[in-house]
Protein backbone atom coordinates (compact mmCIF):
# COMPACT_ATOMS: atom_id res chain seq x y z
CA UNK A 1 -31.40 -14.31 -13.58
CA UNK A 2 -31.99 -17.33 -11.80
CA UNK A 3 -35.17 -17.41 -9.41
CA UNK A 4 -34.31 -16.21 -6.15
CA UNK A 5 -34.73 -17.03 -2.43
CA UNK A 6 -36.63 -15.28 -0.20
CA UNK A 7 -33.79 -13.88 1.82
CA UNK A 8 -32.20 -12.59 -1.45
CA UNK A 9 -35.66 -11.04 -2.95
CA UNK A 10 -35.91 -9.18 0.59
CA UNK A 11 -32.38 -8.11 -0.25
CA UNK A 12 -32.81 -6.73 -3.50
CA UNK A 13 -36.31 -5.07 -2.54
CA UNK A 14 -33.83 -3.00 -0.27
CA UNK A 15 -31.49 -1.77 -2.66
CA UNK A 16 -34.02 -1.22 -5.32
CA UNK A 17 -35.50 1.09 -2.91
CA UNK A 18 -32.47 2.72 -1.53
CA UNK A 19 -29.68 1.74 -4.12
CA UNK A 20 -26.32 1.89 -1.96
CA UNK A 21 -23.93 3.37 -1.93
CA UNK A 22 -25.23 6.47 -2.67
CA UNK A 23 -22.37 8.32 -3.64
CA UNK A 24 -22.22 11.49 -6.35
CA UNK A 25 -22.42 10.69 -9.70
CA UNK A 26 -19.68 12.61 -11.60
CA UNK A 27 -18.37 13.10 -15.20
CA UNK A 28 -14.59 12.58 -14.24
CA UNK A 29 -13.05 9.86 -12.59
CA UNK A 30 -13.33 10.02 -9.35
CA UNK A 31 -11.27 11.22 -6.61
CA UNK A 32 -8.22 9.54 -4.27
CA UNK A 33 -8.12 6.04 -4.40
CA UNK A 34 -8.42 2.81 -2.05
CA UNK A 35 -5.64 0.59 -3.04
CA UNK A 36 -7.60 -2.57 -2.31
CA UNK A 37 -8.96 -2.16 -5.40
CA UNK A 38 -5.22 -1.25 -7.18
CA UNK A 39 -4.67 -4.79 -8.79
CA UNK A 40 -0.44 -3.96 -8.90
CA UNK A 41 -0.70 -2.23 -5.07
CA UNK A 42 -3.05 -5.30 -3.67
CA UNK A 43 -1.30 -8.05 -5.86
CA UNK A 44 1.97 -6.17 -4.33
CA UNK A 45 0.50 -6.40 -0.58
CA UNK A 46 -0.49 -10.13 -1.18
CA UNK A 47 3.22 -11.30 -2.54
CA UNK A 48 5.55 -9.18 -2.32
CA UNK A 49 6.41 -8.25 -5.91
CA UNK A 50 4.42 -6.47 -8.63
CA UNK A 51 2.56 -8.71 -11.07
CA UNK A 52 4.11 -9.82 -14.06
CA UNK A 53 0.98 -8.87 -15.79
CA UNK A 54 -1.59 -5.91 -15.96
CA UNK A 55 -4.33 -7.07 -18.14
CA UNK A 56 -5.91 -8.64 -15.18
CA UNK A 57 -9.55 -9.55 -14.91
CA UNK A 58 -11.63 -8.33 -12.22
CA UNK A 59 -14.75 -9.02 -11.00
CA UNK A 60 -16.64 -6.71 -8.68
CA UNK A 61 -19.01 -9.21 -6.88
CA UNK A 62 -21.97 -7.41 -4.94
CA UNK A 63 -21.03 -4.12 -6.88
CA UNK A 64 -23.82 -1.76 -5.99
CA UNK A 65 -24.15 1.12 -7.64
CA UNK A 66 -20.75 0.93 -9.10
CA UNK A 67 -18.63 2.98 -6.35
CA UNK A 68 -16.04 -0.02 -6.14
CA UNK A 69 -16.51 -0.72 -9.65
CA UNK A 70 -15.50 2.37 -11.20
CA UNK A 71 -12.44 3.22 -9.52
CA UNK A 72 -11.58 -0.86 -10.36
CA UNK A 73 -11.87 0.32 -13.99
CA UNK A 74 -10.13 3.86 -13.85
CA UNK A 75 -7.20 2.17 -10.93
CA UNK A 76 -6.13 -0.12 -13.46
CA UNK A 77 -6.02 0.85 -17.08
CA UNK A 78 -4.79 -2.30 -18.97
CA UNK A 79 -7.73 -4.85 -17.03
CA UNK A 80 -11.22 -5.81 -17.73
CA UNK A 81 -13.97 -5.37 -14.53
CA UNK A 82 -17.00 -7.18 -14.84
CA UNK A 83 -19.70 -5.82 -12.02
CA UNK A 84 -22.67 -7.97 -10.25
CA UNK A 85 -25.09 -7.22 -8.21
CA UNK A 86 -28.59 -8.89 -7.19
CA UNK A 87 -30.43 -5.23 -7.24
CA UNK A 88 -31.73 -4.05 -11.19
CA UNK A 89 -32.12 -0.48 -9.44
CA UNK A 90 -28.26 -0.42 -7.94
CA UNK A 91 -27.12 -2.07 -11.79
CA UNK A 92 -28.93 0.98 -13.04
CA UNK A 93 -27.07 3.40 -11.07
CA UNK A 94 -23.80 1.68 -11.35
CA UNK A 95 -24.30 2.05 -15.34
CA UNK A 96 -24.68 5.37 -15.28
CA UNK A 97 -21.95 6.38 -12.63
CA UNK A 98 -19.59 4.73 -15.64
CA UNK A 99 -20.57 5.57 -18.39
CA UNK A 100 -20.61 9.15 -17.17
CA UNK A 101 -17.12 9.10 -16.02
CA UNK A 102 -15.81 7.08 -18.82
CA UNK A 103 -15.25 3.34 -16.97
CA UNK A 104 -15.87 2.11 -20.10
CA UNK A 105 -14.11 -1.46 -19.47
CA UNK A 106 -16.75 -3.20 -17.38
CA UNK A 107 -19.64 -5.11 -18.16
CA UNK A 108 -22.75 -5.60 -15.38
CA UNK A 109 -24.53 -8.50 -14.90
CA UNK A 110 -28.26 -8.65 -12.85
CA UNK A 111 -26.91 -11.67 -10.93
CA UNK A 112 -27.19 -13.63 -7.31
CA UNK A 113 -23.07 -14.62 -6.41
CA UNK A 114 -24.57 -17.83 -5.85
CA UNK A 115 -25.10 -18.04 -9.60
CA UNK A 116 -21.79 -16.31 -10.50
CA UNK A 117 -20.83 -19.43 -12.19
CA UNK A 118 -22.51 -18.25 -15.28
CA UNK A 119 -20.21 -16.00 -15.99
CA UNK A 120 -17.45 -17.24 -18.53
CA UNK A 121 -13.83 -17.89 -17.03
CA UNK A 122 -11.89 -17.36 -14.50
CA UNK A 123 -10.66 -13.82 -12.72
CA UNK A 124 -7.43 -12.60 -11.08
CA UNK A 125 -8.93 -10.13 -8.26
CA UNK A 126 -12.11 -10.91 -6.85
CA UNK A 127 -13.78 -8.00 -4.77
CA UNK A 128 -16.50 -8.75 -2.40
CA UNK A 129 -17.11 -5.93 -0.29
CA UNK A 130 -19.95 -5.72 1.90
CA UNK A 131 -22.11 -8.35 0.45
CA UNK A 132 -20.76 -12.14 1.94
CA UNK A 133 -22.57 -10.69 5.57
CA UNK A 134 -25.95 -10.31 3.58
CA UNK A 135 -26.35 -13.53 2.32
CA UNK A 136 -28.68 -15.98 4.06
CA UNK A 137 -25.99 -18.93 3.01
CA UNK A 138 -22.22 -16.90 3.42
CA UNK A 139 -20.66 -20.35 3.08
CA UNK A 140 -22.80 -20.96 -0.13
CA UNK A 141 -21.31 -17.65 -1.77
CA UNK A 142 -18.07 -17.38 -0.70
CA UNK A 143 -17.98 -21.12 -2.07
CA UNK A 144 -19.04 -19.70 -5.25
CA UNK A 145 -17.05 -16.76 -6.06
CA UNK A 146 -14.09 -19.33 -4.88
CA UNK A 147 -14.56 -21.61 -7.91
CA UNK A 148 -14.35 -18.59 -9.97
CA UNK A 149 -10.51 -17.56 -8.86
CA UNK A 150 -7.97 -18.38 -11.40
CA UNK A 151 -4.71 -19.82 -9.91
CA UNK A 152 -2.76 -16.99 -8.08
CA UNK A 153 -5.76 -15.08 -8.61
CA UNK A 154 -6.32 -12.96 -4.64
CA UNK A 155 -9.98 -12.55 -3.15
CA UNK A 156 -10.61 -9.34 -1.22
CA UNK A 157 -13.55 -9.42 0.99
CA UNK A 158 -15.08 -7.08 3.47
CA UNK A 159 -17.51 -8.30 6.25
CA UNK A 160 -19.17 -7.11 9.26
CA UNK A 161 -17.84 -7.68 13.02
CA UNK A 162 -19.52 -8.38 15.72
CA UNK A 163 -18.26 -6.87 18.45
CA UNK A 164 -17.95 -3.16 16.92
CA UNK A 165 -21.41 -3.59 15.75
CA UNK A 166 -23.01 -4.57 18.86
CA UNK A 167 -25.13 -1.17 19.09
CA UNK A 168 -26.32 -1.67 15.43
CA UNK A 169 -27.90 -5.01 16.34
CA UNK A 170 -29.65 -3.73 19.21
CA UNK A 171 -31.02 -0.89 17.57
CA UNK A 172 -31.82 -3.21 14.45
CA UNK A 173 -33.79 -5.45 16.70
CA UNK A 174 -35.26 -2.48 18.27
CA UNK A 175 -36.87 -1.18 15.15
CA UNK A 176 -37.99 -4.93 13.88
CA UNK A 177 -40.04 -4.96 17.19
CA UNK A 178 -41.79 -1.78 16.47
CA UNK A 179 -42.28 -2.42 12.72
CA UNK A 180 -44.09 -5.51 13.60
CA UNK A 181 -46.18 -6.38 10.74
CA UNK A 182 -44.76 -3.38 8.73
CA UNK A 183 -41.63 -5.44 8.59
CA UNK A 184 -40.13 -5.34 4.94
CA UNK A 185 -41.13 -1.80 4.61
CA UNK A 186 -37.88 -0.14 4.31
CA UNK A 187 -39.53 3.60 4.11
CA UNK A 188 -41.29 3.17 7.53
CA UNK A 189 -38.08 1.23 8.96
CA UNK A 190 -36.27 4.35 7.79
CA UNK A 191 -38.81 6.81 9.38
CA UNK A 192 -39.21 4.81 12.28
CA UNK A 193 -35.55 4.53 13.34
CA UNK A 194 -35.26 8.03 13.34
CA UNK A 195 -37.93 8.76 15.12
CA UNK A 196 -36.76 6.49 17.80
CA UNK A 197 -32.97 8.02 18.13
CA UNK A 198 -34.47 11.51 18.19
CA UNK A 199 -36.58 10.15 21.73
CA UNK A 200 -33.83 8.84 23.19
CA UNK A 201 -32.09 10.74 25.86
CA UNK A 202 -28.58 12.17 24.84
CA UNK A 203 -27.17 9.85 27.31
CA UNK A 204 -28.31 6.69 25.84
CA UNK A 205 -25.60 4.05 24.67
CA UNK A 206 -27.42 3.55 21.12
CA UNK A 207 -27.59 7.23 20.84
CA UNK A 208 -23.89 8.34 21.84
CA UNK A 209 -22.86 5.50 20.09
CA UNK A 210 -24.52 6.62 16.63
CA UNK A 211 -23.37 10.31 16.72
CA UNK A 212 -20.14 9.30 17.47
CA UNK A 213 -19.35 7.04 14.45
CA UNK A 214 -22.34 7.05 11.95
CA UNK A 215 -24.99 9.93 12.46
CA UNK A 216 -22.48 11.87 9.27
CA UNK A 217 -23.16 9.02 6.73
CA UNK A 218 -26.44 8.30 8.02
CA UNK A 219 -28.25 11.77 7.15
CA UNK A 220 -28.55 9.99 3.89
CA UNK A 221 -31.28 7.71 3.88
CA UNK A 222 -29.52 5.05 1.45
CA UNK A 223 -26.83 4.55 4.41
CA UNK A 224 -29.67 4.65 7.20
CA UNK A 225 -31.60 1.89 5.71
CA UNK A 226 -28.58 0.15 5.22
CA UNK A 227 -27.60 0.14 8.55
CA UNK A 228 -30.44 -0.66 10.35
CA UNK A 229 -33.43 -1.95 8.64
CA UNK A 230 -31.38 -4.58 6.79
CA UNK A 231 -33.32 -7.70 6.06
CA UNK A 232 -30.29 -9.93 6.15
CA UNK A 233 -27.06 -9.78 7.99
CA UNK A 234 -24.43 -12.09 9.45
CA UNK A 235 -21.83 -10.49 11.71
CA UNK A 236 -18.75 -12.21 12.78
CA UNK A 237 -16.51 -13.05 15.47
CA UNK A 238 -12.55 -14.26 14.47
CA UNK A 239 -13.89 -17.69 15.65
CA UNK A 240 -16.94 -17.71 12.87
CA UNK A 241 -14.82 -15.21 10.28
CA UNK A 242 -12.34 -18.15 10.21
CA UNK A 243 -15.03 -20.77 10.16
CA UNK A 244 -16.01 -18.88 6.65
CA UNK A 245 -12.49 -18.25 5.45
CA UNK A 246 -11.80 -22.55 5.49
CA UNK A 247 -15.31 -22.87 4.01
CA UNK A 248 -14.05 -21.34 1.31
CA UNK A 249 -11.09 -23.40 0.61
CA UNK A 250 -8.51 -20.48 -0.11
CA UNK A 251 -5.31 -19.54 1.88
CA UNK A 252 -5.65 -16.56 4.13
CA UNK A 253 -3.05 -14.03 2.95
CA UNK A 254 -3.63 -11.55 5.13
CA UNK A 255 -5.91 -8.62 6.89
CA UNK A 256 -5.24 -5.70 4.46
CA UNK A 257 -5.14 -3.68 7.80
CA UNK A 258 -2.32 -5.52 9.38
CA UNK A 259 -1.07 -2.85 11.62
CA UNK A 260 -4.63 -3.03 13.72
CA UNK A 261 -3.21 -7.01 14.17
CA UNK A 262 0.05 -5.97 15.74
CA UNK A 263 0.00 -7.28 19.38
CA UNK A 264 2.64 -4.31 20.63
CA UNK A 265 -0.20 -2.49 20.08
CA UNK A 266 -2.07 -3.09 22.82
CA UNK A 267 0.55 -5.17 25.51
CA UNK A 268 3.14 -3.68 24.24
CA UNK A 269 3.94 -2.00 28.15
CA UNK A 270 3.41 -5.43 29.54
CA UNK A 271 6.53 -7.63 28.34
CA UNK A 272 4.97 -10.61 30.41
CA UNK A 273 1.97 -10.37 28.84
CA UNK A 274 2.90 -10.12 25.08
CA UNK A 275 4.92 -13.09 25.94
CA UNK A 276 2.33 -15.04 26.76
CA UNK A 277 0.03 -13.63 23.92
CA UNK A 278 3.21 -14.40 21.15
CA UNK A 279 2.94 -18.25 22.28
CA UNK A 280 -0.91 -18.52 21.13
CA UNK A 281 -1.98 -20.02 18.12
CA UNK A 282 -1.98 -17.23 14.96
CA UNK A 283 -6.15 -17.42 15.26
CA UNK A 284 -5.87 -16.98 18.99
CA UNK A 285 -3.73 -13.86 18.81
CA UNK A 286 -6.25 -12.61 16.68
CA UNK A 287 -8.97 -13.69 18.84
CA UNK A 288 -7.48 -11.83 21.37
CA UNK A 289 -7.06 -8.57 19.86
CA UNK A 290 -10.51 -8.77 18.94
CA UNK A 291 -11.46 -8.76 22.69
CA UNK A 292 -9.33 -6.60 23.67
CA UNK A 293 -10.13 -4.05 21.21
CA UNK A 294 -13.75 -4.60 20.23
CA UNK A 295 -14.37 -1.13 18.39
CA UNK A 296 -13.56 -2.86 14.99
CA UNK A 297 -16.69 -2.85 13.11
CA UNK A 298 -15.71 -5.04 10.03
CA UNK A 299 -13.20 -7.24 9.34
CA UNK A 300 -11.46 -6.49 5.69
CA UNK A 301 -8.69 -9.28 4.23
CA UNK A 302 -7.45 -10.99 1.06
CA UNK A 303 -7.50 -14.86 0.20
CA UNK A 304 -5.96 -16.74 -2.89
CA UNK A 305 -5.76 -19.40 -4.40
CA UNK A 306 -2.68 -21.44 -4.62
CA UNK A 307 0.12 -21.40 -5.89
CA UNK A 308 0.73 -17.63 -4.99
CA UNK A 309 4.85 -16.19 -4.80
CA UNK A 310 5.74 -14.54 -1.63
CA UNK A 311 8.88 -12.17 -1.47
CA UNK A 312 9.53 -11.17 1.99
CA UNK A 313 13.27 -9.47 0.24
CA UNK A 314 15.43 -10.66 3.41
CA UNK A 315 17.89 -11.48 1.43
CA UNK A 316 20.18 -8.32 0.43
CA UNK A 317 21.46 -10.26 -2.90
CA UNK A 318 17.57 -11.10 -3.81
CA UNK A 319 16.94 -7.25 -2.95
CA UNK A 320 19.64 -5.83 -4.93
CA UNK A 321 19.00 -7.11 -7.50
CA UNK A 322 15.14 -6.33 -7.66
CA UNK A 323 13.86 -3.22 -9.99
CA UNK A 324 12.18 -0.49 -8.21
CA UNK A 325 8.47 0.51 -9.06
CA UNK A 326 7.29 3.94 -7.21
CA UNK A 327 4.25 2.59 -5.16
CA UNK A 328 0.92 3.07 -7.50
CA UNK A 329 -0.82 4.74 -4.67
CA UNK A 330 1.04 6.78 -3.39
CA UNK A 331 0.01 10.54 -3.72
CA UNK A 332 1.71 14.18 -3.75
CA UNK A 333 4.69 12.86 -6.30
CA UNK A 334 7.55 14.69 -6.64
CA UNK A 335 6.64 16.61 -3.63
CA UNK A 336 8.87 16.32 -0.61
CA UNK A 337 5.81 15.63 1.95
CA UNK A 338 2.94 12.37 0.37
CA UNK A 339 0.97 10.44 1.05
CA UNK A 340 1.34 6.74 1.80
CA UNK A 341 -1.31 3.88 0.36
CA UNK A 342 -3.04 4.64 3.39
CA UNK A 343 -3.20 8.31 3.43
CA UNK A 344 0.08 8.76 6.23
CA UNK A 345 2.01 11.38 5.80
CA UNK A 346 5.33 10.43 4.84
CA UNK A 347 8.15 13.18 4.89
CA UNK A 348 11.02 12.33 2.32
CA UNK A 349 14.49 13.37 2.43
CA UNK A 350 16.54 14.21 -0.56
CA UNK A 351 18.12 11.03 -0.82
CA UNK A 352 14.51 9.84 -0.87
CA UNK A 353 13.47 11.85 -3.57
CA UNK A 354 16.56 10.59 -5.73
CA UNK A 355 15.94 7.13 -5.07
CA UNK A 356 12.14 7.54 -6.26
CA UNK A 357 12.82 9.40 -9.09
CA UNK A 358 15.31 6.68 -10.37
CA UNK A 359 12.29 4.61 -10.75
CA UNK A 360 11.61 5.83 -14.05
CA UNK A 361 15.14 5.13 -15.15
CA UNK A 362 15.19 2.45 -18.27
CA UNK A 363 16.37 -0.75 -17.22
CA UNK A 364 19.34 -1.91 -15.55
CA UNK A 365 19.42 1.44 -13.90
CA UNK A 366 16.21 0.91 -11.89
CA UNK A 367 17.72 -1.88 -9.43
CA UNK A 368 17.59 -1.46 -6.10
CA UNK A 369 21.52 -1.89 -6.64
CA UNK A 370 21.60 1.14 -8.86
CA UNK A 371 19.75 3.58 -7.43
CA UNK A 372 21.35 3.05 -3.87
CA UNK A 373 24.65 4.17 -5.88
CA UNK A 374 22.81 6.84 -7.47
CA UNK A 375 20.94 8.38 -4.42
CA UNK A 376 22.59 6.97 -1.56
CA UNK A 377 20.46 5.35 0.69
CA UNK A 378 20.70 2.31 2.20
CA UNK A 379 19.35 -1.31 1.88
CA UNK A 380 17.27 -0.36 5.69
CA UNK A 381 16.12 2.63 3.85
CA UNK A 382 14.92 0.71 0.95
CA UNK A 383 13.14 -2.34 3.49
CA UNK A 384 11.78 0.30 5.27
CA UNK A 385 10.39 2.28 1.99
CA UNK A 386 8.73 -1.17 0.50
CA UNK A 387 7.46 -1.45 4.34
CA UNK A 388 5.58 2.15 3.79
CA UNK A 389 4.12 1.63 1.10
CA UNK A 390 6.39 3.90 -1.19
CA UNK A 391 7.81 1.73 -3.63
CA UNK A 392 6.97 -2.21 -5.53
CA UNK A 393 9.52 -4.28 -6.56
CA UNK A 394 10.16 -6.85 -9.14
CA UNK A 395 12.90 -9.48 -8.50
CA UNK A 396 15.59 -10.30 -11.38
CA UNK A 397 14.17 -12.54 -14.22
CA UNK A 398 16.26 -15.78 -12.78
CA UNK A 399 14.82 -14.97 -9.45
CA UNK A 400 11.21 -14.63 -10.61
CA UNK A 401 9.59 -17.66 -9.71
């Protein structure tokens, strides 16, 4: 590993003392899933369609102790996941949470993402999660793992927000005062901040705010350091996020939580002023749901790298013709009530249950076409099933570009 910079030797001093995350370490895969890390569910969100291939190759970039990695390596059985991570301690960790629950398709490398371009080729999904917002140069890194996107590869990344973070940075700035010269111990940051929450009155902003949203990850010490006696973090505003995003030379596909983005959400019961929100700029819009709704603590979103399809399925001949996939994430199959990619209940009817259970017909009887004649429901139903998250299609092999 390359020599590093101060900022990143602070960095990995942290983790080596309080390798994050700190989850279990079990002998079966683990539970649930996040379908982020789902290359057919996020290639699916990203454009539409399935991929035409599953042997993709992922790379985990900031990979901790292996939480992300290994459910990368048991979500998608046919692809190779190589991990990185700037902390030997958290490498350690992440070796062992695999090898004990049988990830056995990923390789780790000790390595800064601003030197990721020793690693050989090119990958398909790119994960960043948590690590961009750590970095003493963001642009640098995200710069980096860029180069290292094959075409119509996707790039999902997960940084910190400003706004929903604002009692973190106090409190963060609170403890650096107090440390003083005992700044870079992470044990006495640790023993410190808690001190100072328990002497604050009930009442206090930093206080309420903490037992409200972190105090039940934070009785672990791992997630407490993390949190507040961070050496390096960059928080953003939609104004800087973007700033980042065209640094990096990649389209933006998307947030991956779009329906926090939806402007009905908040104006919807003031037609005059969604109507003047609608006419912004797409960055505005955003801008302004971030002020109006400033409890968002990160911001989480895919980029890619040209040229990427994109199947919206507005056209019923296009849709027709498609083959039906049931959604990879989607949990509770073949019960009446599931689960959704993100955990919603979804109650299915018996039409429903016919239509997904024609998915594992052999082809041609797995069109959209065919299993509308076999189950009944309608091209609305089927839009509004691909909109849930229930189902992935495939368009027709003349349609496929």
């Amino acid at each position: 590993m390359a020599e590093m910079d101060s900022v990143s030797s602070a960095v990995a001093k942290l983790y080596d003392a309080y390798p994050f995350p700190p989850e279990p370490l079990l002998d079966v895969p683990p539970p649930g899933y996040n379908w982020r890390w789902n290359w057919q569910a996020a290639y699916g969100f990203c454009t539409g369609r399935l991929p035409q291939r599953q042997d993709a190759r992922i790379l985990d970039a900031g990979c901790g102790t292996g939480v992300s990695t290994e459910y990368l390596v048991h979500l998608n059985p046919e692809a190779t996941v190589t991990g990185l991570d700037i902390s030997q301690g958290a490498i350690a960790v992440a070796q062992e949470r695999c090898q004990r629950s049988g990830a056995d398709r990923v390789t780790f490398h000790h390595l800064s993402l601003y030197d990721v371009a020793q690693l050989p080729g090119e990958f398909d999904l790119i994960n960043s999660v948590g690590v961009l917002h750590h970095l003493a140069d963001p642009h640098r890194g995200i710069q980096a793992l860029a180069s290292k996107l094959a075409p119509g590869g996707i790039f999902h990344i997960f940084v910190y927000a400003a706004l929903g973070r604002w009692e973190i940075s106090l409190m963060q700035q609170a403890i650096g005062l107090l440390q003083g010269q005992h700044q870079g111990d992470y044990t006495d940051g640790v023993a410190l901040g808690r001190q100072i929450f328990a002497s604050l009155p009930d009442q206090n902003r930093l206080k309420r705010r903490e037992q409200e949203r972190w105090s039940l990850e934070n009785q672990k010490d791992e997630c407490f350091a993390d949190m507040y006696v961070h050496p390096q973090e960059i928080v953003y505003t939609i104004d800087s996020l973007f700033e980042l995003i065209d640094a990096s030379g990649l389209e933006f596909v998307g947030f991956s939580n779009p329906d926090h983005w939806q402007l009905e959400r908040l104006l919807g019961e003031s037609p005059e002023a969604l109507a003047r929100a609608e006419a912004l700029s797409e960055r505005d819009r955003y801008r302004l749901i971030e002020l109006l709704d400033p409890d968002v603590s990160h911001f989480e979103f895919f980029l890619a790298r040209p040229p990427l399809p994109h199947h919206t399925w507005d056209n019923d001949e296009e849709l027709l013709a498609a083959t039906v996939a049931r959604h990879p994430c989607m949990d509770g199959w073949p019960s009446r009530c599931v689960f959704n990619a993100d955990y919603q209940v979804v109650n299915l009817s018996e039409a429903d249950q016919a239509f997904l259970a024609g998915c594992d017909n052999p082809a041609p009887d797995n069109t959209v076409a065919a299993l509308i004649a076999s189950s009944g429901l309608t091209l609305a139903e089927v839009r509004s099933h691909l909109k849930q998250r229930l189902i992935l299609l495939s368009p027709a092999p003349d349609s496929a570009a």
